[in-house]
PDB file of N, CA and C in Angstrom:
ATOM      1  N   UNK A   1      83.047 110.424 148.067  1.00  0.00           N
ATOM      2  CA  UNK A   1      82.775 109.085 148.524  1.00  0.00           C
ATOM      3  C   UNK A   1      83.002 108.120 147.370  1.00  0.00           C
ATOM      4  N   UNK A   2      83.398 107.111 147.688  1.00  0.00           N
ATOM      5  CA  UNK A   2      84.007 106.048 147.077  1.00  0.00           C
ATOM      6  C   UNK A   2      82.609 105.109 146.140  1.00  0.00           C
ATOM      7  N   UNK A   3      82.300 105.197 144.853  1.00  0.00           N
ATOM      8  CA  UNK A   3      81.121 104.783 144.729  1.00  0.00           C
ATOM      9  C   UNK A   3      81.279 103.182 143.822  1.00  0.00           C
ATOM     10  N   UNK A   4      82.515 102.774 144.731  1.00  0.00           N
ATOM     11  CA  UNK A   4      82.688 101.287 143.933  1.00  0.00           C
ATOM     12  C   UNK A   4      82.182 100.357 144.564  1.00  0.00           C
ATOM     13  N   UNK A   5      81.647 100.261 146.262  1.00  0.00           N
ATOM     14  CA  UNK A   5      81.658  98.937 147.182  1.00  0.00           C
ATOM     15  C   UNK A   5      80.615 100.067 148.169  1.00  0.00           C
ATOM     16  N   UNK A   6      80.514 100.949 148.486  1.00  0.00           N
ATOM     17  CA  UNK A   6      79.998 101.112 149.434  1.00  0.00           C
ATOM     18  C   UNK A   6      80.751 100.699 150.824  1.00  0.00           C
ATOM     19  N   UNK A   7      79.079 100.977 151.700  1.00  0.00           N
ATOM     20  CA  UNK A   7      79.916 100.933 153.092  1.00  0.00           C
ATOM     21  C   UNK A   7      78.385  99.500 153.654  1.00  0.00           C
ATOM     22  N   UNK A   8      77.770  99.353 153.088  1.00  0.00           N
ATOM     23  CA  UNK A   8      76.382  98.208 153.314  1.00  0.00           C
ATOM     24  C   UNK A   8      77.580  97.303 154.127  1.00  0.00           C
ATOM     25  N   UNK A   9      78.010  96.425 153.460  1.00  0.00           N
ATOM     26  CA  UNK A   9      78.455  95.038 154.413  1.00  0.00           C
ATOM     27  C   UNK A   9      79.412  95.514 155.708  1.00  0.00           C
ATOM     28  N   UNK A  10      80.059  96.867 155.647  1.00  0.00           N
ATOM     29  CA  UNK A  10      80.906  97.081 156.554  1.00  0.00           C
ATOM     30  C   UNK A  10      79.659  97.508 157.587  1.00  0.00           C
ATOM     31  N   UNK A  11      78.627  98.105 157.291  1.00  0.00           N
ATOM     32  CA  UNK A  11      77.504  98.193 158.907  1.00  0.00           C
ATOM     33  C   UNK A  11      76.931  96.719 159.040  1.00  0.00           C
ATOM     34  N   UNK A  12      76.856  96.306 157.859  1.00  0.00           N
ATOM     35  CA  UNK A  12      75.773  95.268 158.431  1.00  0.00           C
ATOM     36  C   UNK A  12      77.097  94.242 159.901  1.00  0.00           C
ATOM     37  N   UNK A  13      78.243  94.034 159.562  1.00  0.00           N
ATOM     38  CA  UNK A  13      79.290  93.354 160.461  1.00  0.00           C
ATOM     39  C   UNK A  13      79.125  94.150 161.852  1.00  0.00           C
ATOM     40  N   UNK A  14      79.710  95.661 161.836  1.00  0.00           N
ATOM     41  CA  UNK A  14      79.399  96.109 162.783  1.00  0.00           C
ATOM     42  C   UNK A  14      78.182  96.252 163.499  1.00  0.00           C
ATOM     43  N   UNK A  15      76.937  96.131 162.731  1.00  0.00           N
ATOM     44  CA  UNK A  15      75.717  96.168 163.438  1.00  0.00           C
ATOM     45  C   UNK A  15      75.611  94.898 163.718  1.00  0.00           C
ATOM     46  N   UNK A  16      76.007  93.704 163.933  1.00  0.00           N
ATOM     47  CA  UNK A  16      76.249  92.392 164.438  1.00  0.00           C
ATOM     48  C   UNK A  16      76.743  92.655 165.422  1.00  0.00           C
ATOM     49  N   UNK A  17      78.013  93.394 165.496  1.00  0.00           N
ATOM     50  CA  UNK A  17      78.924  93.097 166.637  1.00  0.00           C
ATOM     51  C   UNK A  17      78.035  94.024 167.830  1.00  0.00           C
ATOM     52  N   UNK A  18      77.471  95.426 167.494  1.00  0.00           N
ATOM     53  CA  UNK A  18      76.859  96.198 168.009  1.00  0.00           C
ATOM     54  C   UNK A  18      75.876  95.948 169.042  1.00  0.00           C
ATOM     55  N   UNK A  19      75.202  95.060 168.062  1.00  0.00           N
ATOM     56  CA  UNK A  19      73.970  94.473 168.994  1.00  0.00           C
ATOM     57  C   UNK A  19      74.362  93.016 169.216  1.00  0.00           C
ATOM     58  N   UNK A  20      75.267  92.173 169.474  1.00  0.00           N
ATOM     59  CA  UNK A  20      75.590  90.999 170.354  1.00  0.00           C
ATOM     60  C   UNK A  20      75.981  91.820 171.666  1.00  0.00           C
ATOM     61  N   UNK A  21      77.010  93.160 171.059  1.00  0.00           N
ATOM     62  CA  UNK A  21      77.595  94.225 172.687  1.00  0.00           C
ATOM     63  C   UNK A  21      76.269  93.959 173.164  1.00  0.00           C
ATOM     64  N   UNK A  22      75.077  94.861 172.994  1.00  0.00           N
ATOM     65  CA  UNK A  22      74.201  95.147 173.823  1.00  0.00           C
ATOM     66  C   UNK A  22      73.319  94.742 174.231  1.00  0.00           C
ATOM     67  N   UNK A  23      73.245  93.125 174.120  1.00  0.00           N
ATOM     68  CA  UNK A  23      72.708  92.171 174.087  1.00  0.00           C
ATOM     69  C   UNK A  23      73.227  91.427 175.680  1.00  0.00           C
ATOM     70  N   UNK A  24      74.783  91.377 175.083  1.00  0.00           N
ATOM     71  CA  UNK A  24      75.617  90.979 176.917  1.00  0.00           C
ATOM     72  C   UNK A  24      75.005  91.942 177.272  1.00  0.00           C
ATOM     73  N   UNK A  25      74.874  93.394 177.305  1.00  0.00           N
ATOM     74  CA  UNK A  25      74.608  94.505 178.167  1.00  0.00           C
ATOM     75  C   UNK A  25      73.516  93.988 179.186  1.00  0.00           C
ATOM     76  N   UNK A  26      72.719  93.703 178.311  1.00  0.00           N
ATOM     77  CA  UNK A  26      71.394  93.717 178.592  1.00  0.00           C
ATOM     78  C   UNK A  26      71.171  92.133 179.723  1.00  0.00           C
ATOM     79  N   UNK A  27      71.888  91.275 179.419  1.00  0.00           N
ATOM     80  CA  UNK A  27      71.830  90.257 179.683  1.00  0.00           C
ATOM     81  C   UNK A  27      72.685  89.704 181.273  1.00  0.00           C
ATOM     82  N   UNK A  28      73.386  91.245 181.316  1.00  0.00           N
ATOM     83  CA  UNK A  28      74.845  91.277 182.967  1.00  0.00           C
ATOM     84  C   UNK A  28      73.923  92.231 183.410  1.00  0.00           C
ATOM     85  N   UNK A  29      72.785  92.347 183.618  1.00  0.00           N
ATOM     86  CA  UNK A  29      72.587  94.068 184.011  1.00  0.00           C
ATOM     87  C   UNK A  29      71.445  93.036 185.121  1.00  0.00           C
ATOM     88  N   UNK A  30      70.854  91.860 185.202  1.00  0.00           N
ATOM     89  CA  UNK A  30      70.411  91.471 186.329  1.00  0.00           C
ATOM     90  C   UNK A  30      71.186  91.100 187.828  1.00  0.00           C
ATOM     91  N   UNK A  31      72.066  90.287 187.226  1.00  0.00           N
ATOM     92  CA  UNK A  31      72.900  89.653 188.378  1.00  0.00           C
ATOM     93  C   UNK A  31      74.401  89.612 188.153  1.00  0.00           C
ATOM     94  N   UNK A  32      74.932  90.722 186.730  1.00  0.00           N
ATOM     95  CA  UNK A  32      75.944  89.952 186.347  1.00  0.00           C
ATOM     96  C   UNK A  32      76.978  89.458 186.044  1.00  0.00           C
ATOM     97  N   UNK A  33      75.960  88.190 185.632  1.00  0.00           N
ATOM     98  CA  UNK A  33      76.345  87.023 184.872  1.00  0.00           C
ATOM     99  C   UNK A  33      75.533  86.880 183.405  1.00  0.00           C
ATOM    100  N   UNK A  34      75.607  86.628 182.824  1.00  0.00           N
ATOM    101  CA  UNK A  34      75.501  85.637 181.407  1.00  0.00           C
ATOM    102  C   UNK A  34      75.040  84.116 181.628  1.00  0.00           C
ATOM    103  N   UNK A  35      73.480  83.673 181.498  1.00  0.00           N
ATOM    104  CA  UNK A  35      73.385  82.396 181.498  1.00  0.00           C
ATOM    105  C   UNK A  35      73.693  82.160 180.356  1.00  0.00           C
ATOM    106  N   UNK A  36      73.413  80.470 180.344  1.00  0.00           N
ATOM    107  CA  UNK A  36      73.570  80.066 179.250  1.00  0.00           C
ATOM    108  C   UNK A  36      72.608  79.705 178.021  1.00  0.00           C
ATOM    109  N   UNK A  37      71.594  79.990 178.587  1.00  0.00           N
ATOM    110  CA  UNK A  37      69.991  80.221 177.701  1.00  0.00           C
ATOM    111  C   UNK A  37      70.002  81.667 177.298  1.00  0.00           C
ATOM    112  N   UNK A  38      70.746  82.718 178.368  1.00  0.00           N
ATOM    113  CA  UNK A  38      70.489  84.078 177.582  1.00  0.00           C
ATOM    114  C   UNK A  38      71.763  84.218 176.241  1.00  0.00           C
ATOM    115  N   UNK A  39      73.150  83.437 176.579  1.00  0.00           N
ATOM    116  CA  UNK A  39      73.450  83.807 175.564  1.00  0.00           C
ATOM    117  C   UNK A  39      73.255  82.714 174.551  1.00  0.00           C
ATOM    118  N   UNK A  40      72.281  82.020 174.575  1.00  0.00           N
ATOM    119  CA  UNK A  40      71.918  81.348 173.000  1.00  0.00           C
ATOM    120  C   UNK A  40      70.695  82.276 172.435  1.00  0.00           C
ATOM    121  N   UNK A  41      70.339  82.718 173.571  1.00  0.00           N
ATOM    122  CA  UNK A  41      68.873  84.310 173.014  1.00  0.00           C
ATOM    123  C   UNK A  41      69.681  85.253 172.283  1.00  0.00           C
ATOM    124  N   UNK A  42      70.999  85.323 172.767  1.00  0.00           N
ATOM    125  CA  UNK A  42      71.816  86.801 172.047  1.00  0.00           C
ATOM    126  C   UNK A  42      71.983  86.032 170.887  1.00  0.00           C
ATOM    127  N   UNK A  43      72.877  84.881 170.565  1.00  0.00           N
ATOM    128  CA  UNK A  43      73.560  84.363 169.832  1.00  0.00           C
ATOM    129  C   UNK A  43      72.454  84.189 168.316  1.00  0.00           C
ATOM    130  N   UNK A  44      71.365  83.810 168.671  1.00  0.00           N
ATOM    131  CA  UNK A  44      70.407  83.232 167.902  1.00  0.00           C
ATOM    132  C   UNK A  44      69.638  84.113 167.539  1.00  0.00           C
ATOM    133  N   UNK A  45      69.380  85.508 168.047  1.00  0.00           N
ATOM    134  CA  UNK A  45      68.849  86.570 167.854  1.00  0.00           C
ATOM    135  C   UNK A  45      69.069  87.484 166.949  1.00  0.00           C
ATOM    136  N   UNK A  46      70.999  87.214 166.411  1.00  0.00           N
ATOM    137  CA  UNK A  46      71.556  87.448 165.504  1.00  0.00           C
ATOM    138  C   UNK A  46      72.580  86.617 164.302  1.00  0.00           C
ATOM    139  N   UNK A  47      71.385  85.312 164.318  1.00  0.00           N
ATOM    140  CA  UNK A  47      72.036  84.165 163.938  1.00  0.00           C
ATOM    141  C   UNK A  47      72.021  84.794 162.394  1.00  0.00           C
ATOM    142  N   UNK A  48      70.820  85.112 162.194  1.00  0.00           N
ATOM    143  CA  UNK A  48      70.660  84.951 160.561  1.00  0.00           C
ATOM    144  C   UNK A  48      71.696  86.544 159.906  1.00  0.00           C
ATOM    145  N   UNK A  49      71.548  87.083 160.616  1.00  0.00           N
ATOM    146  CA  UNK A  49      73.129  88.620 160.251  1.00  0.00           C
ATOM    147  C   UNK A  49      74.377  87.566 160.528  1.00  0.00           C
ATOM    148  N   UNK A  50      74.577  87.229 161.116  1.00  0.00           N
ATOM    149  CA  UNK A  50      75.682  86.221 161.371  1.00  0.00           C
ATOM    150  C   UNK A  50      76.277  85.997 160.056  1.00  0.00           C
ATOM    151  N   UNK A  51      75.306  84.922 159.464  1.00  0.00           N
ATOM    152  CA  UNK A  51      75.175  84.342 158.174  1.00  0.00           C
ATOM    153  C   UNK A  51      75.473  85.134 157.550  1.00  0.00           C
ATOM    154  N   UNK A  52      74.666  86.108 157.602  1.00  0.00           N
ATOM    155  CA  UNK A  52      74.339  87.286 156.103  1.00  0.00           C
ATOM    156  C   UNK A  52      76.107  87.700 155.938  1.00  0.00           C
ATOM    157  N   UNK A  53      76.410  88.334 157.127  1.00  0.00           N
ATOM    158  CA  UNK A  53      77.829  88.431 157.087  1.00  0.00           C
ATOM    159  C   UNK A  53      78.982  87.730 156.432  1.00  0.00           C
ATOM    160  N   UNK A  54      79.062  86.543 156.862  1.00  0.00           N
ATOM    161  CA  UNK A  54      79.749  85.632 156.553  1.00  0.00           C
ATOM    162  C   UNK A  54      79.903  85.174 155.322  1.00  0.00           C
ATOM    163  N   UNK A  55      78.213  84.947 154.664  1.00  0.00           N
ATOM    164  CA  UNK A  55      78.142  84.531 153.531  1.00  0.00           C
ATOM    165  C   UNK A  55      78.712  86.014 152.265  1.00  0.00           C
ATOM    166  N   UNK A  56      78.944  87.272 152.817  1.00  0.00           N
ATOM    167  CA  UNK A  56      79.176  88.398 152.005  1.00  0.00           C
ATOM    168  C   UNK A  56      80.510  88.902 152.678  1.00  0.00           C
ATOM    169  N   UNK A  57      81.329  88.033 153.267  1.00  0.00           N
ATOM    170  CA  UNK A  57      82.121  88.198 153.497  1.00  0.00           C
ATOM    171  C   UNK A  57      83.530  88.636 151.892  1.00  0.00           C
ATOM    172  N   UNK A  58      83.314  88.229 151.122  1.00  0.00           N
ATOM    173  CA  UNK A  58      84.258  88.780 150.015  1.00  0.00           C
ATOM    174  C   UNK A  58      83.247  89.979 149.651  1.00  0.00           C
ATOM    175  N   UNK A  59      82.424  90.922 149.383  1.00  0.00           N
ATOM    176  CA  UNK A  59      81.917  92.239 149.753  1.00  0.00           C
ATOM    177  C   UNK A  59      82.583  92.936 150.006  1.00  0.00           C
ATOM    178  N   UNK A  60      82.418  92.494 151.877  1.00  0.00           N
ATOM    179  CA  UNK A  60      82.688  93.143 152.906  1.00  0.00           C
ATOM    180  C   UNK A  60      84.075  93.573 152.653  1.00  0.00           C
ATOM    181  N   UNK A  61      85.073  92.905 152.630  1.00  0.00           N
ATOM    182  CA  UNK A  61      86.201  92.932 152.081  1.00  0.00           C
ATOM    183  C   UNK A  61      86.654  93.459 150.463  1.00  0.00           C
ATOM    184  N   UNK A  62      85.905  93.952 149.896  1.00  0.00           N
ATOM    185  CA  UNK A  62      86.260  94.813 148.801  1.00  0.00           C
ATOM    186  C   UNK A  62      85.876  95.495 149.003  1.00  0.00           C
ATOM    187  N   UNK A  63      84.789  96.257 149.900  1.00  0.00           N
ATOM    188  CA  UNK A  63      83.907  97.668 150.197  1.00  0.00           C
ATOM    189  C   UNK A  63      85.467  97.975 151.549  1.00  0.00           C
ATOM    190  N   UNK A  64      85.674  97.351 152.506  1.00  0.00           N
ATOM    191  CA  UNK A  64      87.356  97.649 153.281  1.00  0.00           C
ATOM    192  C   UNK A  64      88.310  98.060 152.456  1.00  0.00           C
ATOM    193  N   UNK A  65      88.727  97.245 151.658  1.00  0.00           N
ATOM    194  CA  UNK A  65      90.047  98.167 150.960  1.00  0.00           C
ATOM    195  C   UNK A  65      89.636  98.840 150.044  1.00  0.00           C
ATOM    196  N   UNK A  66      88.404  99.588 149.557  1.00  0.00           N
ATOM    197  CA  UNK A  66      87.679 100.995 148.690  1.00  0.00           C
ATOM    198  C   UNK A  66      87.737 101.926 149.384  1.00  0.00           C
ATOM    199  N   UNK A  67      87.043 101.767 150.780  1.00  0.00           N
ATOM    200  CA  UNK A  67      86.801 103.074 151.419  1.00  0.00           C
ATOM    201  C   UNK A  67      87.385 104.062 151.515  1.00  0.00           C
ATOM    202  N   UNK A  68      87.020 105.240 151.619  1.00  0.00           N
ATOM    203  CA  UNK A  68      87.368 106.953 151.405  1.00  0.00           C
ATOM    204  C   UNK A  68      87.454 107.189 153.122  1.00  0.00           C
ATOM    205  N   UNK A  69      87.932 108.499 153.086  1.00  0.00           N
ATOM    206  CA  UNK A  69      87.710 109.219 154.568  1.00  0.00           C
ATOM    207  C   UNK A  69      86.379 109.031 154.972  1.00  0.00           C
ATOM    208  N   UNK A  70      85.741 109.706 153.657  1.00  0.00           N
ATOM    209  CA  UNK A  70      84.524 109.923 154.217  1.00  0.00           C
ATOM    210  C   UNK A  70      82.994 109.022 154.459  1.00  0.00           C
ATOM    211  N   UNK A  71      82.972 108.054 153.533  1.00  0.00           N
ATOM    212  CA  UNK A  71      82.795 106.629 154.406  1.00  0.00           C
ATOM    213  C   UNK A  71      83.159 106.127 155.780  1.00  0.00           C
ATOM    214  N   UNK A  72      84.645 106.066 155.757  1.00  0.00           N
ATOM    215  CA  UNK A  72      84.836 106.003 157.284  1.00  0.00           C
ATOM    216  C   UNK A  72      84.197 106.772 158.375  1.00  0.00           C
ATOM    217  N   UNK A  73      84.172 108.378 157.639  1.00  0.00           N
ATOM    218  CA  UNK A  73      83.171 109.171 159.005  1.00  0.00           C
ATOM    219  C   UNK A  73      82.754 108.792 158.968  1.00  0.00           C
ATOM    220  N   UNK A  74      81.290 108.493 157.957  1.00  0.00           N
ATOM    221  CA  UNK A  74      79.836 107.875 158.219  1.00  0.00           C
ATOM    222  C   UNK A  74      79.969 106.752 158.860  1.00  0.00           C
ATOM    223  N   UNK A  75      80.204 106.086 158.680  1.00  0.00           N
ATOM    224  CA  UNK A  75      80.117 104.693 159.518  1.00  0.00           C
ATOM    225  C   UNK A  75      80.167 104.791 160.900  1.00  0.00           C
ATOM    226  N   UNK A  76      81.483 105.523 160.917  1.00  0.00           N
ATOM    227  CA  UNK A  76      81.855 106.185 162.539  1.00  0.00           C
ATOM    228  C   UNK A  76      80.748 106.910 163.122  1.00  0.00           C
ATOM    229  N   UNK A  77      79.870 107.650 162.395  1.00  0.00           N
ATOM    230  CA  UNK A  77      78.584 108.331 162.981  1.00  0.00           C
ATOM    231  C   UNK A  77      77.814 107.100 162.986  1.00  0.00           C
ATOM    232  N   UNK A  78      77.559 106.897 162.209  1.00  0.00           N
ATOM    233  CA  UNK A  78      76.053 105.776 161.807  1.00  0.00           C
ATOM    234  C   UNK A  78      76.467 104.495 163.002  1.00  0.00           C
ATOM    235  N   UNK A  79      77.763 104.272 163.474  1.00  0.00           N
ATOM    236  CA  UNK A  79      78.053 103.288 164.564  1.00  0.00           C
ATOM    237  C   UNK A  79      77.772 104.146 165.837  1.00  0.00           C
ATOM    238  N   UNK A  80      78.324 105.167 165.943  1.00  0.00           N
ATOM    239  CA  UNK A  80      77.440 105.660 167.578  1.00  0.00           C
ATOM    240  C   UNK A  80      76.233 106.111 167.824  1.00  0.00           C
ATOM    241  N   UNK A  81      75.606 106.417 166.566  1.00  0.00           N
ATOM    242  CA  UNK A  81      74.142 106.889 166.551  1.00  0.00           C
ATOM    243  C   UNK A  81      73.667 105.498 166.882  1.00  0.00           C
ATOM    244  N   UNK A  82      73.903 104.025 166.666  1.00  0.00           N
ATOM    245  CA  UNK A  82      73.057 102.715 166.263  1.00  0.00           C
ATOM    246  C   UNK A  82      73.566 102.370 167.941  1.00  0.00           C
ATOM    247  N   UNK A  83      74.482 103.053 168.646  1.00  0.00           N
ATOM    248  CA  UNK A  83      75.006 102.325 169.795  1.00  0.00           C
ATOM    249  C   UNK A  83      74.434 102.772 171.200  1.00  0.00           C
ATOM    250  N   UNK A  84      73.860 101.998 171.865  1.00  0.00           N
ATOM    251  CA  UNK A  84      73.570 102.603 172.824  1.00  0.00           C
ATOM    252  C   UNK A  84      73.406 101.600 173.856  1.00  0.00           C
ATOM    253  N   UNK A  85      74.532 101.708 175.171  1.00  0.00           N
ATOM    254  CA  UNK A  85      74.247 100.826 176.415  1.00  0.00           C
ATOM    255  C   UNK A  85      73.698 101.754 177.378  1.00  0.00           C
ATOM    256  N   UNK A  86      73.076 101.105 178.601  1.00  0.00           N
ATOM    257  CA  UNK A  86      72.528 101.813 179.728  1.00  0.00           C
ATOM    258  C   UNK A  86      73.674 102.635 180.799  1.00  0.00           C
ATOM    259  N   UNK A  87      74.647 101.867 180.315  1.00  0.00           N
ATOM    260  CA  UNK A  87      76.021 102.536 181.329  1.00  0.00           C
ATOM    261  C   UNK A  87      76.830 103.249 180.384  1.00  0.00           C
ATOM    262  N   UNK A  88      76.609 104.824 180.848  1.00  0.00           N
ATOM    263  CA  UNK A  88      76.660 106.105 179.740  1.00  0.00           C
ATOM    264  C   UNK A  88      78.413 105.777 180.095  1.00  0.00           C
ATOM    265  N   UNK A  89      79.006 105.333 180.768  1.00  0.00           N
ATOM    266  CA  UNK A  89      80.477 105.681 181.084  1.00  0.00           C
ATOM    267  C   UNK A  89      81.135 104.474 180.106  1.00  0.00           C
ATOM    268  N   UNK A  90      80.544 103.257 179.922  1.00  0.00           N
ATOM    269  CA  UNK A  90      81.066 102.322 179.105  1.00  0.00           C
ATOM    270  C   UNK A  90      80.864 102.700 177.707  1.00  0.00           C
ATOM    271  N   UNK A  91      79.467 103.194 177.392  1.00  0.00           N
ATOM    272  CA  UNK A  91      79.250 103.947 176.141  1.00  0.00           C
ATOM    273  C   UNK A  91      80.312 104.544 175.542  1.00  0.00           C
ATOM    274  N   UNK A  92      80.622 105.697 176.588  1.00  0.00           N
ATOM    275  CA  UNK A  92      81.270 106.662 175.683  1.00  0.00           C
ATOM    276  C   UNK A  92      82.970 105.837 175.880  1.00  0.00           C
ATOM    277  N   UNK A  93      83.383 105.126 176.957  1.00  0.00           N
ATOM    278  CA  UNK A  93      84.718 104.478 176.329  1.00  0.00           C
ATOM    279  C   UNK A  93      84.607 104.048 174.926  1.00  0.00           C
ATOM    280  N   UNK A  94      83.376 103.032 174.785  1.00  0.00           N
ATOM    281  CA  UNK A  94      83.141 101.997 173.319  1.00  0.00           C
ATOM    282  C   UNK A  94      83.193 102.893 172.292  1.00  0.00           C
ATOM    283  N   UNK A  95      82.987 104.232 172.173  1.00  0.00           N
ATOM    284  CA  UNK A  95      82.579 105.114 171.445  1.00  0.00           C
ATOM    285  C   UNK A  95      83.991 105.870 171.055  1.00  0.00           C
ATOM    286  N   UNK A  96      84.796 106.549 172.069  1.00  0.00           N
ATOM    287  CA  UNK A  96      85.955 106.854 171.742  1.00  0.00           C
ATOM    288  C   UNK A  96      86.874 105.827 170.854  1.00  0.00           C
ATOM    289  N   UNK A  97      86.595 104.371 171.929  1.00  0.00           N
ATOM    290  CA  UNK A  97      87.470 102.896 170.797  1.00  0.00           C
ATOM    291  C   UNK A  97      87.007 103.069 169.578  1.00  0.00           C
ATOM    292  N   UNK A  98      85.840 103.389 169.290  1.00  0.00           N
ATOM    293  CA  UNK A  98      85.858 103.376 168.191  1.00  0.00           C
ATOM    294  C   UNK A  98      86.149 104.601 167.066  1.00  0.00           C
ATOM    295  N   UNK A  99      85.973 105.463 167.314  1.00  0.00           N
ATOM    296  CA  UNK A  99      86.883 106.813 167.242  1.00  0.00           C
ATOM    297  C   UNK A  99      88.460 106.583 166.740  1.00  0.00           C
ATOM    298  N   UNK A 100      89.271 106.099 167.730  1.00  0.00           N
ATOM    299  CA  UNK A 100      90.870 105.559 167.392  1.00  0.00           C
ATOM    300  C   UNK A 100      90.929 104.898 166.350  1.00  0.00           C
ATOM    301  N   UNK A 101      89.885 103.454 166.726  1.00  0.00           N
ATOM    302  CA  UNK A 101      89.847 102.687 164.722  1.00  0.00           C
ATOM    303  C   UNK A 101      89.559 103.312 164.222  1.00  0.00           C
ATOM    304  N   UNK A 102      88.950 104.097 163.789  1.00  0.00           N
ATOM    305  CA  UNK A 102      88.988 105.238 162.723  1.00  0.00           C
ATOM    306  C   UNK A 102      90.140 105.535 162.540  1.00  0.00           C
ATOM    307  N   UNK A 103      90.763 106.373 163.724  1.00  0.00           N
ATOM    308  CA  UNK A 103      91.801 107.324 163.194  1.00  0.00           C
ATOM    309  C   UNK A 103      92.728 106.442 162.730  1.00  0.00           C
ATOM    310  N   UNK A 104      92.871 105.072 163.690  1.00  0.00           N
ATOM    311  CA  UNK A 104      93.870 104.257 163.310  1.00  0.00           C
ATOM    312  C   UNK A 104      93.877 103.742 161.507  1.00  0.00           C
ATOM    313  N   UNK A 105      92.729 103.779 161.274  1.00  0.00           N
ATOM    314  CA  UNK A 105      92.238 103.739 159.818  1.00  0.00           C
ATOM    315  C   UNK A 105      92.927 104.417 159.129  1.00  0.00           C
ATOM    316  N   UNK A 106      92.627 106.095 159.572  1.00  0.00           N
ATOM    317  CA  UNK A 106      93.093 106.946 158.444  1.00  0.00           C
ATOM    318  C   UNK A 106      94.575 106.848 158.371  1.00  0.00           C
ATOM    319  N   UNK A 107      95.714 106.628 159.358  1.00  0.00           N
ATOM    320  CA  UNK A 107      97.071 106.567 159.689  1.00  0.00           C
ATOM    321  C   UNK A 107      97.709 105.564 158.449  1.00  0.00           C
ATOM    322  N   UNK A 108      97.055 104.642 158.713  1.00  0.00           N
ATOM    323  CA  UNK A 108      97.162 102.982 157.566  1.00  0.00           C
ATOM    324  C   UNK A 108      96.777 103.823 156.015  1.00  0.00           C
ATOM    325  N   UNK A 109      95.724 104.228 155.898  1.00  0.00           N
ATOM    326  CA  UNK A 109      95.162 104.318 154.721  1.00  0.00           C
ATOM    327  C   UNK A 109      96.605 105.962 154.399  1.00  0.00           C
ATOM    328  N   UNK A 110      96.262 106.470 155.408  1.00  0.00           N
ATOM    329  CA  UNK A 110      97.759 107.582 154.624  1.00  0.00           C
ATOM    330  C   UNK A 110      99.332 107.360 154.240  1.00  0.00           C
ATOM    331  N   UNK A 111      99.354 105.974 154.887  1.00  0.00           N
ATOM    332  CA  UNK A 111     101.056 105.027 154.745  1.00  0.00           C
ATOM    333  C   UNK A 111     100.667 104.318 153.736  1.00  0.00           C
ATOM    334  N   UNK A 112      99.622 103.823 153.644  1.00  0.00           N
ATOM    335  CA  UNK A 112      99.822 102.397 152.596  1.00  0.00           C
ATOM    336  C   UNK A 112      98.947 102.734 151.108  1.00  0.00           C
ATOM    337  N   UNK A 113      98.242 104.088 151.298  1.00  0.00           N
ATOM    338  CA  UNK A 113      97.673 105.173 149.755  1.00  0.00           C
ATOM    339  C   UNK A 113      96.233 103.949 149.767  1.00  0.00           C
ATOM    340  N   UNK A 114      95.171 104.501 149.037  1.00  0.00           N
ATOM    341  CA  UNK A 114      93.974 103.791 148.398  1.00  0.00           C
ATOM    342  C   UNK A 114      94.665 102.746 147.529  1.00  0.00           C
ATOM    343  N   UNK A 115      93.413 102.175 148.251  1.00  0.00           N
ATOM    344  CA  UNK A 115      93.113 100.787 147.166  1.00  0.00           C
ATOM    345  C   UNK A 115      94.784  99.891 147.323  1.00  0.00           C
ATOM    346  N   UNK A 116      95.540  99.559 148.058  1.00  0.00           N
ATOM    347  CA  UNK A 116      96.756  99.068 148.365  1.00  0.00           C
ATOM    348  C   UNK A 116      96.085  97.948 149.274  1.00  0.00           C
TER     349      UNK A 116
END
């Protein structure tokens, strides 16, 4: 494992995106739809990761072009272990997608070598 950048800002982004997913989940699962009070509850619920993100956005982006294989697994685990919707069939699509970025990862990272 790559011990220059870590993998911190690359979950904290995905655990943003993770839980805004399951947030719509949660929020289409009455009637749905998406009001517009529930998604300022999603939006605002993850206002301050938002930030955090954004503001560590050059991080995030030097811990991306460090990463090893094996970072990438973890993340790839540590993202479906953190993921979970009520509709097991959308799950496991979101779960495979994310599977491919991986692999699609490793494809890039084996054409273009570390740290490129």
């Amino acid at each position: 494992m790559s011990d220059l950048h870590g993998t911190e800002e690359i979950k904290k982004a995905l655990g943003v995106l993770i839980d805004l997913g399951m947030g719509v989940e949660d929020a289409l699962e009455d009637d749905g739809k998406i009001k517009f009070m529930e998604l300022v509850g999603i939006i605002s619920g993850e206002a301050l990761d938002i930030v955090s993100v954004i503001k560590n956005a050059g991080e995030l982006k030097a811990e991306l072009k460090d990463w090893d294989e094996e970072e990438r697994e973890e993340v790839l685990e540590w993202a479906v272990e953190r993921f979970d919707l009520d509709n097991d069939v959308a799950e496991k699509v979101i779960e495979k997608c994310l599977t491919i970025i991986k692999e699609l990862g490793d494809v890039i990272f084996l054409v273009k070598g570390p740290g490129e």
